[in-house]
N, C-alpha and C. Protein backbone atom coordinates (compact mmCIF):
# COMPACT_ATOMS: atom_id res chain seq x y z
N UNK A 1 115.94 84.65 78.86
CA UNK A 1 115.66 84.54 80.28
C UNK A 1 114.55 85.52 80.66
N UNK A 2 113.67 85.03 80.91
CA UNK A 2 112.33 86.14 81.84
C UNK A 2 113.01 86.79 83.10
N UNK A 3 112.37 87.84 83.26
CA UNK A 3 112.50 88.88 84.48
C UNK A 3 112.63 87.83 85.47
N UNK A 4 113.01 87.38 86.43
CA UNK A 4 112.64 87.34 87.86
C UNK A 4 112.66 87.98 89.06
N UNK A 5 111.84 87.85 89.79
CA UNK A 5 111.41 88.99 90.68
C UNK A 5 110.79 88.20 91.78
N UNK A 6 111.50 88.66 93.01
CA UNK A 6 110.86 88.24 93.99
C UNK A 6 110.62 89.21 95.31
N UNK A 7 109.17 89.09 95.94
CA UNK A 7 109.14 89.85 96.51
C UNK A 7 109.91 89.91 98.33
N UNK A 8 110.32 91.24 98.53
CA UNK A 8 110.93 90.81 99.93
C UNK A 8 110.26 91.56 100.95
N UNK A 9 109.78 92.51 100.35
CA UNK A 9 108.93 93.17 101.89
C UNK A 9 107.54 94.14 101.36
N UNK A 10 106.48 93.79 101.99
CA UNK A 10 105.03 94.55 101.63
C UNK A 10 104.80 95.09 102.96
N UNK A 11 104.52 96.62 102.83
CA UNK A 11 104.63 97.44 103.35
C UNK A 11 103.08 98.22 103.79
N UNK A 12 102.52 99.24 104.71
CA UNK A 12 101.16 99.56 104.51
C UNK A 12 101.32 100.52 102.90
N UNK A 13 102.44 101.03 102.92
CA UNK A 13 102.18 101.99 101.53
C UNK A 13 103.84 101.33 100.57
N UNK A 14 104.36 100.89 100.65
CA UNK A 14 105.45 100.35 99.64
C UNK A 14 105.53 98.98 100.00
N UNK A 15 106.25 98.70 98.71
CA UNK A 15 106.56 97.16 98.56
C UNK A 15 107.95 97.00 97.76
N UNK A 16 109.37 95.67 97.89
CA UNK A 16 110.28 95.73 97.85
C UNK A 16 110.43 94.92 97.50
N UNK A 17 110.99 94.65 96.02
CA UNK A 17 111.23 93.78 95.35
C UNK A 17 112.94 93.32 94.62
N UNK A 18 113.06 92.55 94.34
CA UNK A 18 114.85 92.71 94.06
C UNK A 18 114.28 91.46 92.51
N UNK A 19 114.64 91.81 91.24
CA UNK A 19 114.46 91.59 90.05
C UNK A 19 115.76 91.16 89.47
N UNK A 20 115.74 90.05 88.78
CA UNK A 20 116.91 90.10 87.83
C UNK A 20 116.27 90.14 86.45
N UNK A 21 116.98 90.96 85.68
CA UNK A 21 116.55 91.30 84.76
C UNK A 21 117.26 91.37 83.11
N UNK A 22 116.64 90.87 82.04
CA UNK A 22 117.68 90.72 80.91
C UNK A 22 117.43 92.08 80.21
N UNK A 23 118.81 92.80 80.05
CA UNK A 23 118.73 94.10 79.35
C UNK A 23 118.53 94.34 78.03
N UNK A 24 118.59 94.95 76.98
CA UNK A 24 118.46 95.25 75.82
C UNK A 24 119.92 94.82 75.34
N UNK A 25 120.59 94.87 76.26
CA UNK A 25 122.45 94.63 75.32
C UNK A 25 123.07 93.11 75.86
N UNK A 26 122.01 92.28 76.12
CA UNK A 26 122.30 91.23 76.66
C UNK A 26 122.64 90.81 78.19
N UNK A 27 123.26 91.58 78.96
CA UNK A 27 123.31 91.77 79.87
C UNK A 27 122.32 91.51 81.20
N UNK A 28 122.60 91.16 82.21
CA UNK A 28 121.43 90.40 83.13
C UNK A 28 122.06 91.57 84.48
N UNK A 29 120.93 91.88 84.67
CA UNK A 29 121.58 93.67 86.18
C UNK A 29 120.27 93.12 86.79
N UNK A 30 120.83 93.13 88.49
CA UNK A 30 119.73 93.12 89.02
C UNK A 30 119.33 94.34 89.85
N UNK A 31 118.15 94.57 90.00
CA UNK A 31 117.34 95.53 90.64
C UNK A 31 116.27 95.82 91.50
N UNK A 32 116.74 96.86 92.33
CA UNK A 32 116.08 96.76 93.99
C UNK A 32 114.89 97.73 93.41
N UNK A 33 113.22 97.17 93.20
CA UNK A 33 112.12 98.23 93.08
C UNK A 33 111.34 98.30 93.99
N UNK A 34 111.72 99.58 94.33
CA UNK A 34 110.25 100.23 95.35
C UNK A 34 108.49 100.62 94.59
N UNK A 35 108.16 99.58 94.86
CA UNK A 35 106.91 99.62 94.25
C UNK A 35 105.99 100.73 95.19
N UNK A 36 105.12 101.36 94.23
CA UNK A 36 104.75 102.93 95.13
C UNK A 36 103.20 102.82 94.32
N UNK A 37 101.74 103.22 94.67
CA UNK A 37 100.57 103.37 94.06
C UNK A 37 101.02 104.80 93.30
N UNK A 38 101.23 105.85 93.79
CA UNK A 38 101.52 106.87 92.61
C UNK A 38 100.55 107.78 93.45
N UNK A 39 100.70 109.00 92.96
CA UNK A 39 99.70 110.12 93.52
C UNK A 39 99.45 110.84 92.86
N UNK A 40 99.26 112.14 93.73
CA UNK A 40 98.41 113.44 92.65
C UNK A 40 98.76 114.73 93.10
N UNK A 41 99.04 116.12 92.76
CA UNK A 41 99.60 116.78 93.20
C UNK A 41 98.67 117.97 92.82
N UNK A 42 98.08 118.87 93.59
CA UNK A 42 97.15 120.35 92.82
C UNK A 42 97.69 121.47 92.95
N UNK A 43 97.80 122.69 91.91
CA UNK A 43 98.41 123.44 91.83
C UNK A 43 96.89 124.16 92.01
N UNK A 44 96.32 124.26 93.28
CA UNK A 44 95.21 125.41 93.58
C UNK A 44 95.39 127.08 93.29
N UNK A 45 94.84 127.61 91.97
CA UNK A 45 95.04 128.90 92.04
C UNK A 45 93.58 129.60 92.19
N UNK A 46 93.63 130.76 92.88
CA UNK A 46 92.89 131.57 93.50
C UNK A 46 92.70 132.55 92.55
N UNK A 47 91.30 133.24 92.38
CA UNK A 47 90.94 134.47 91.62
C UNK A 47 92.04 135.23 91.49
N UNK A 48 93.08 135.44 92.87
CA UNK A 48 93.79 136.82 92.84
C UNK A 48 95.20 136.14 92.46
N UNK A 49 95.65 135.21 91.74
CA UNK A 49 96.63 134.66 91.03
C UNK A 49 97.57 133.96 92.04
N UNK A 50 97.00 133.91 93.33
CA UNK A 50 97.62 133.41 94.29
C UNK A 50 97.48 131.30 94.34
N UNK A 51 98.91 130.72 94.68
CA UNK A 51 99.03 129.26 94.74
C UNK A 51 98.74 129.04 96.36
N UNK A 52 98.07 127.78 96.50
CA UNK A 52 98.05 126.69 97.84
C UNK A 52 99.12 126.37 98.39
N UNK A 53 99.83 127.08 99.50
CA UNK A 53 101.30 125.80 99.72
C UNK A 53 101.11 125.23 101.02
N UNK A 54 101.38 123.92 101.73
CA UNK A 54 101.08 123.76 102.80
C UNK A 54 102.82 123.78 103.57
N UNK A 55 102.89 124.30 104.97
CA UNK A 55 104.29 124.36 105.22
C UNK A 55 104.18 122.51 105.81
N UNK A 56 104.37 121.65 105.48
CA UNK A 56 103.89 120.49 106.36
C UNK A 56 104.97 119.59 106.93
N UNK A 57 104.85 118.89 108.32
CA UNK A 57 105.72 118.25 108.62
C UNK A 57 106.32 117.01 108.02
N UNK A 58 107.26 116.78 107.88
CA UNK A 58 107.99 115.69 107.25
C UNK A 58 108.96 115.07 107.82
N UNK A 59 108.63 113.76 109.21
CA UNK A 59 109.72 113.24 109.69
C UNK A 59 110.54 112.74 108.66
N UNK A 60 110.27 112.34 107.76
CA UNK A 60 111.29 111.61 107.01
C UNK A 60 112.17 112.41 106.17
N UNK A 61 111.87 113.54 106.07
CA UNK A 61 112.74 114.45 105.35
C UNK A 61 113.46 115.35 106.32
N UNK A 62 113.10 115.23 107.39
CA UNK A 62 114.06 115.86 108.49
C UNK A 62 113.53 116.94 109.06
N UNK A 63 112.19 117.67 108.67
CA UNK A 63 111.84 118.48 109.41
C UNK A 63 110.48 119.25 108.51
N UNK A 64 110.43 120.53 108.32
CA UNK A 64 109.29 120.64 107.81
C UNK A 64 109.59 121.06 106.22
N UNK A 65 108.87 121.36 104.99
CA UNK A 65 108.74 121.15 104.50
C UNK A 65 107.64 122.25 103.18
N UNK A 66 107.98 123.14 102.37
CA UNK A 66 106.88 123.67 101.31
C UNK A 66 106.47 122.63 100.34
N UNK A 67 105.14 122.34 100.65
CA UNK A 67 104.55 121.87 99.31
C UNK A 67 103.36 121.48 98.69
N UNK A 68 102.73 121.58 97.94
CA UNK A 68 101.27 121.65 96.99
C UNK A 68 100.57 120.49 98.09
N UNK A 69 99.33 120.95 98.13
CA UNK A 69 98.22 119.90 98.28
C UNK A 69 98.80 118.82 97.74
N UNK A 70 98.52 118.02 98.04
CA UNK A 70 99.19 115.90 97.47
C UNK A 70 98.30 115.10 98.40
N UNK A 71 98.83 113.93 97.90
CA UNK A 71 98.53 112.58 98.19
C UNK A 71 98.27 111.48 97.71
N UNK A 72 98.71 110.29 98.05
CA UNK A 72 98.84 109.10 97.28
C UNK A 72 97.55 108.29 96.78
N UNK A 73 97.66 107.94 95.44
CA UNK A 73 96.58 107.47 95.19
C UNK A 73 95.59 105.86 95.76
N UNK A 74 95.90 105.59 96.71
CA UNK A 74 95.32 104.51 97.26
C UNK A 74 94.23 103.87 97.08
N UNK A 75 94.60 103.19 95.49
CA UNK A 75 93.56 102.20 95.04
C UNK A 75 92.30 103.46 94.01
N UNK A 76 92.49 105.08 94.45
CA UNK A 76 91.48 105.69 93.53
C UNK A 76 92.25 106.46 92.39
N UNK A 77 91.35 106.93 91.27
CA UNK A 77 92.12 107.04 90.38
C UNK A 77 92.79 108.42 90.49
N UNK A 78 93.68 108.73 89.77
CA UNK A 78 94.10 110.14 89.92
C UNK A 78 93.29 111.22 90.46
N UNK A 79 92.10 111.66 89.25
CA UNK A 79 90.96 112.60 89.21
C UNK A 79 90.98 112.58 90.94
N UNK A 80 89.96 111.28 91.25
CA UNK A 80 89.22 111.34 92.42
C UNK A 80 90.22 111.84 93.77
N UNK A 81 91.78 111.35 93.38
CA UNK A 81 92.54 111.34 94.37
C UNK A 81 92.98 113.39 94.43
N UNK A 82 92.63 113.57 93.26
CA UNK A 82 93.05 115.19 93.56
C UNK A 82 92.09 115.50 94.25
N UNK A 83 91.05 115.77 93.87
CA UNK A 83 89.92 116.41 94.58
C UNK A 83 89.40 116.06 95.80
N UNK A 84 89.83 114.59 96.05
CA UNK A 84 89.86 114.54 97.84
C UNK A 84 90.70 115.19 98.50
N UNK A 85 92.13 114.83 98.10
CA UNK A 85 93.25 115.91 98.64
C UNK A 85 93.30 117.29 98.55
N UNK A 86 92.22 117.85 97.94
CA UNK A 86 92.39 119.24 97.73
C UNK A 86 91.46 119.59 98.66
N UNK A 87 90.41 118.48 98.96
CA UNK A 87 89.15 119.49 100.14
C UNK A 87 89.99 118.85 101.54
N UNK A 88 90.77 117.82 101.47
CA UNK A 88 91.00 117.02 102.96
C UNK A 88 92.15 118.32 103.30
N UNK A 89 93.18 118.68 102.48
CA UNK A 89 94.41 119.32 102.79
C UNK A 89 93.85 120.71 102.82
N UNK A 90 93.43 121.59 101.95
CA UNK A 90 93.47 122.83 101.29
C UNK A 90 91.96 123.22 101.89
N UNK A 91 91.05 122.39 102.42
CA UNK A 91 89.83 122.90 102.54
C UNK A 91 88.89 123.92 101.32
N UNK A 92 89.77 123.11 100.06
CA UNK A 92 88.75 123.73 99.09
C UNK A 92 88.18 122.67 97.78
N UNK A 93 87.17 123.36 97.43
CA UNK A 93 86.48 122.21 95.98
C UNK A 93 86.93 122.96 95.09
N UNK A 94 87.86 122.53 93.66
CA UNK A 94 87.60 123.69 92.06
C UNK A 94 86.38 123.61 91.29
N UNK A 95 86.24 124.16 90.74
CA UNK A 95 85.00 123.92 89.48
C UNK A 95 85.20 123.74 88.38
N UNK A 96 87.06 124.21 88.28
CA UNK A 96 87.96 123.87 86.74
C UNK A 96 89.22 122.84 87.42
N UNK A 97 89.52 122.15 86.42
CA UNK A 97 90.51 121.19 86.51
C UNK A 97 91.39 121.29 85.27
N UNK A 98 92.54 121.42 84.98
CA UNK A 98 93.05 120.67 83.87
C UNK A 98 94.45 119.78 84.72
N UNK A 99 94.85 118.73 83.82
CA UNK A 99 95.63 117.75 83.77
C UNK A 99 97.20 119.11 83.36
N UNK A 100 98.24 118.87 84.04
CA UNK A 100 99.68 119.18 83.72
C UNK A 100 100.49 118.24 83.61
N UNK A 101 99.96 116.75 83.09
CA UNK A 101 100.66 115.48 83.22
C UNK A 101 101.14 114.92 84.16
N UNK A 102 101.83 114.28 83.98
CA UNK A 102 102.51 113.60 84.96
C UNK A 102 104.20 113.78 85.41
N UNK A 103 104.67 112.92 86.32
CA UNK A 103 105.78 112.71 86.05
C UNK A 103 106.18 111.38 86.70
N UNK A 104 107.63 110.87 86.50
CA UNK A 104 107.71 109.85 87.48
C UNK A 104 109.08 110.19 88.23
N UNK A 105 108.97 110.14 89.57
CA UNK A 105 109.70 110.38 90.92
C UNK A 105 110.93 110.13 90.47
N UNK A 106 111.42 108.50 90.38
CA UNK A 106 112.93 107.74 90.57
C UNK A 106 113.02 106.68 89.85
N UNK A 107 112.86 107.27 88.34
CA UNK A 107 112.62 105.58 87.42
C UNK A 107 113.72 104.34 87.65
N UNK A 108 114.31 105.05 88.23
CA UNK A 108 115.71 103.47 88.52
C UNK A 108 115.40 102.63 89.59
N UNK A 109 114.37 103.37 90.54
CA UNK A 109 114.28 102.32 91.96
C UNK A 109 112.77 102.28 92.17
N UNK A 110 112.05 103.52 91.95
CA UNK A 110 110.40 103.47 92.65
C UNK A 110 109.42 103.71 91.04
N UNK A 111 108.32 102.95 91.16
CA UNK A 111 107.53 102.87 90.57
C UNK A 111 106.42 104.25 90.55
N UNK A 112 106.64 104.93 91.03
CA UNK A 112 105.76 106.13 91.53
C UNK A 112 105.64 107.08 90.38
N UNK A 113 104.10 107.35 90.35
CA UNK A 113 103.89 108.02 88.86
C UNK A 113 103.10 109.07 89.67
N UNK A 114 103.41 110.12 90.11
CA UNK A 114 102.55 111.50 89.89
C UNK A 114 102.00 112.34 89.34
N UNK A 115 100.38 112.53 89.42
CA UNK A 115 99.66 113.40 88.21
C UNK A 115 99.71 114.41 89.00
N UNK A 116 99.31 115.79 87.91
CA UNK A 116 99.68 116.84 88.24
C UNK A 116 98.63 117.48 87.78
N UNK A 117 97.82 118.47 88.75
CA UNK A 117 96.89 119.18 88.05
C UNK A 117 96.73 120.42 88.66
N UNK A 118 96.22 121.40 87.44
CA UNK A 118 95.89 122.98 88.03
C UNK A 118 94.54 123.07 88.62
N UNK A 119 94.02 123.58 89.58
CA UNK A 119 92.49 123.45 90.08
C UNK A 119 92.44 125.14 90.14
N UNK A 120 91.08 125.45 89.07
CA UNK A 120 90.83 126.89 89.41
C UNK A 120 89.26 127.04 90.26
N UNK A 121 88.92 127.87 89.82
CA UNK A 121 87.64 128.62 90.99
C UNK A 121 87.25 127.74 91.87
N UNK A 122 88.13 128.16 92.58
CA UNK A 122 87.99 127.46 93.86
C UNK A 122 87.13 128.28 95.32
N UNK A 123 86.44 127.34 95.95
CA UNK A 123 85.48 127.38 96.66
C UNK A 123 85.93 126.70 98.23
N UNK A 124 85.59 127.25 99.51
CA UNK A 124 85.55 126.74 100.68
C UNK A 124 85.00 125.63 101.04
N UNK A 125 85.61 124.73 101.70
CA UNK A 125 84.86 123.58 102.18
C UNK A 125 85.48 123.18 103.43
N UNK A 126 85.20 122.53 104.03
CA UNK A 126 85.64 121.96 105.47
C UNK A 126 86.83 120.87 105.42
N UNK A 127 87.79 121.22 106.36
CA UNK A 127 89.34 120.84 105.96
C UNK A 127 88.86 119.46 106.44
N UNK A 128 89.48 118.13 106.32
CA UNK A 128 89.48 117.23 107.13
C UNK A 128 91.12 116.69 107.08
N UNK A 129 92.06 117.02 107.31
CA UNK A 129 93.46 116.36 107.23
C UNK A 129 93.39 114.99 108.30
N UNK A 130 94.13 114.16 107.10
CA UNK A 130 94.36 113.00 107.99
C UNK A 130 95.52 113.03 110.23
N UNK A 131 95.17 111.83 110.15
CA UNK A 131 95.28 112.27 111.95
C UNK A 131 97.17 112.21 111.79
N UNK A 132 97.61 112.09 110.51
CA UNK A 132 99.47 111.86 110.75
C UNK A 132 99.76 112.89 109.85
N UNK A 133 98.74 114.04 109.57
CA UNK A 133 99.22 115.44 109.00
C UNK A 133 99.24 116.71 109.51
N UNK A 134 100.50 116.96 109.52
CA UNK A 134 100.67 118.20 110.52
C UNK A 134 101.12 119.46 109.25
N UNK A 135 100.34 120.52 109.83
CA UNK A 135 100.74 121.51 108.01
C UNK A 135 99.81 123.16 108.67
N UNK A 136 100.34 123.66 107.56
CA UNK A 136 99.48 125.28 107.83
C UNK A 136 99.51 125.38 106.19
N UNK A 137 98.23 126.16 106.14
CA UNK A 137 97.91 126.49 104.56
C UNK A 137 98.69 127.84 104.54
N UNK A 138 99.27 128.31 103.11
CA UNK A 138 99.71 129.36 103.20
C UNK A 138 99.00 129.80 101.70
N UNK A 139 98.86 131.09 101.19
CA UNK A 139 99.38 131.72 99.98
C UNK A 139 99.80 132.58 99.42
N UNK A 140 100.35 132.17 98.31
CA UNK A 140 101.56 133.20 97.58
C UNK A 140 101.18 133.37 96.25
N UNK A 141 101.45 134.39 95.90
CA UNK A 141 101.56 134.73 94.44
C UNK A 141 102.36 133.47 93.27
N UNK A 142 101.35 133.24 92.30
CA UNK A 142 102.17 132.67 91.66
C UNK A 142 103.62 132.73 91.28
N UNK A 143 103.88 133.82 90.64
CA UNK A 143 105.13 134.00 90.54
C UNK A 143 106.06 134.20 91.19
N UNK A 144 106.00 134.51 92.65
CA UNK A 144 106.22 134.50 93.74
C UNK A 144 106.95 132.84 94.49
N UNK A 145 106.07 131.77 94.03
CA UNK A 145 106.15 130.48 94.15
C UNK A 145 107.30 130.25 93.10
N UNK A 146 107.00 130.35 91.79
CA UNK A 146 107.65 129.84 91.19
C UNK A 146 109.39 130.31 91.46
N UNK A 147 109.63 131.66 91.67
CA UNK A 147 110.49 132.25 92.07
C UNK A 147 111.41 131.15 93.13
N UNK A 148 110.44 131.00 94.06
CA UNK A 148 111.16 130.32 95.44
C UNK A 148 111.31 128.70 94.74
N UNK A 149 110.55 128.38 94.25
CA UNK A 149 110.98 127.12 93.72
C UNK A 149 112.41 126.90 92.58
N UNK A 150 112.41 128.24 91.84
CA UNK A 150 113.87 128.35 90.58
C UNK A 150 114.87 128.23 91.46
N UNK A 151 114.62 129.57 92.87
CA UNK A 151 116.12 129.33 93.41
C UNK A 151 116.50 128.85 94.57
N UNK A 152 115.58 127.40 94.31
CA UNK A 152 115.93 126.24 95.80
C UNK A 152 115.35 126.62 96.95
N UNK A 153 114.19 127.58 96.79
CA UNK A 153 113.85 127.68 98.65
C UNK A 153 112.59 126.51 98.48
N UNK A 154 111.86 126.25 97.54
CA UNK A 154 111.47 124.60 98.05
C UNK A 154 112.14 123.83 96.96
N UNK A 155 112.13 122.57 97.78
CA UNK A 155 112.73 121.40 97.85
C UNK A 155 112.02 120.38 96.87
N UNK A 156 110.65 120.19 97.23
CA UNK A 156 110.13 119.09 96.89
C UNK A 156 109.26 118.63 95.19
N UNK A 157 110.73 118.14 94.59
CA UNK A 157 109.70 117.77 93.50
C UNK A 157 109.18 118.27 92.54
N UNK A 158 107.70 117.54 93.38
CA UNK A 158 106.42 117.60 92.78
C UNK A 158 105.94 119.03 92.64
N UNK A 159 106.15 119.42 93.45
CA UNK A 159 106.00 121.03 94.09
C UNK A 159 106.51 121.67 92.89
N UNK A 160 107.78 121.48 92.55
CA UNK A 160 108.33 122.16 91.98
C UNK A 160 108.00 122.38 90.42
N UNK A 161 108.01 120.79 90.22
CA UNK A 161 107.55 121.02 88.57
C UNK A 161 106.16 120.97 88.28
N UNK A 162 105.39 121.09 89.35
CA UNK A 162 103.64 121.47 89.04
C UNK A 162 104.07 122.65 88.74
N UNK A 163 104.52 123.33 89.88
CA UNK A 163 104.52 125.21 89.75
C UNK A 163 104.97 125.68 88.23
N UNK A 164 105.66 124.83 87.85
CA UNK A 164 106.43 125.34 86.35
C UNK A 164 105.62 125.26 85.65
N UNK A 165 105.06 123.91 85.99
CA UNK A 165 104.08 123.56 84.26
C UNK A 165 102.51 124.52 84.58
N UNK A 166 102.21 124.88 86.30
CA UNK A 166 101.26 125.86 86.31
C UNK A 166 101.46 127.29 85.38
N UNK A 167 102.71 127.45 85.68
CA UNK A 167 103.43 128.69 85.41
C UNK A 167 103.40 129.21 84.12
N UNK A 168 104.05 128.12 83.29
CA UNK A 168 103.74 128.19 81.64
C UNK A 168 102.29 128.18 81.42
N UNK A 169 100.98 127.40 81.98
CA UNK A 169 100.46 127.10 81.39
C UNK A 169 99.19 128.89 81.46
N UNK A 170 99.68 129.51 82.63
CA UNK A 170 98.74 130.60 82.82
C UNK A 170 100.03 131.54 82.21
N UNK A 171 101.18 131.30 81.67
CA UNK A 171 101.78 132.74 81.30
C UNK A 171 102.60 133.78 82.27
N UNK A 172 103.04 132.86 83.18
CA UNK A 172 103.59 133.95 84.95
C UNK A 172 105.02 133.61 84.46
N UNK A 173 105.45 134.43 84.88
CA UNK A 173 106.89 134.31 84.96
C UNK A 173 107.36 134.53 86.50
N UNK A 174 108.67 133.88 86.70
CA UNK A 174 109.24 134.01 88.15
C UNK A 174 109.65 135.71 88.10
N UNK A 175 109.42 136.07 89.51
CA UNK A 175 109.49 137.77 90.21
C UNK A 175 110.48 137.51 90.84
């Protein structure tokens, strides 16, 4: 039996699909997917070892919110989608990039694949945040971040396991 899948609702940014599907053990399970473009997440570090956090509003999460420069990739590819989000949110350009992989959000329901990258020497540029983003730039010491992220003072994610894989990858340990 082939997948079937039909779609039930297209959305400006998700789409909702309900699948029946044949498993590996024979078995036929059906499944509700939130189809998602995927995004990008920057772990901006500063000469003085300091991270980007934005405090930003989040009706849907109930109120406000710590977390990395982001944003969804809409139709551009990862790369391009960091480095817009890093001058639109963070008001800055890097001159170094590396990749911290990826991850994916909710493999049982959403399709959403987030890349993850460290951005160093970073430079000023003119903020432009979109007109449905409400946020204040803050920064903190790396280890400092990572700290608040080990013991639950942020929440989100992406946030969280950029900071780690930033963390390992420059050698910081949580303070």
């Amino acid at each position: 039996m082939p997948e079937q899948r039909r779609r039930i609702y297209t959305g400006d940014i998700v789409t909702l699909d309900v699948a029946d599907v044949l498993l590996p053990n024979g078995n036929v399970a059906r499944f509700e997917i939130v189809g998602h473009p995927g995004g990008a997440v920057i772990v901006a570090l500063n000469a003085a070892g300091e991270v980007c956090l934005l405090n930003q509003y989040r009706p849907v999460a109930g109120g406000w919110m710590w977390e990395l420069p982001a944003g969804k990739l809409d139709g551009k590819s990862p790369d391009a989608t960091a480095r817009a989000e890093l001058a639109e949110e963070a008001g800055l350009e890097a001159a170094r990039w590396q990749s911290l992989g990826q991850v994916v959000m909710s493999p049982g329901v959403y399709t959403e694949i987030v890349h993850l990258y460290l951005a160093e020497e970073l430079v000023p540029v003119a903020a432009a945040p979109e007109r449905d983003e409400i946020f204040e730039v803050h920064w903190l010491p790396l280890d400092e971040a990572l700290r608040r992220a080990l013991e639950g003072d942020l929440v989100d994610a992406k946030t969280i396991i950029a900071l780690q894989r930033a963390a390992h990858r420059k050698g910081v340990q949580a303070r």
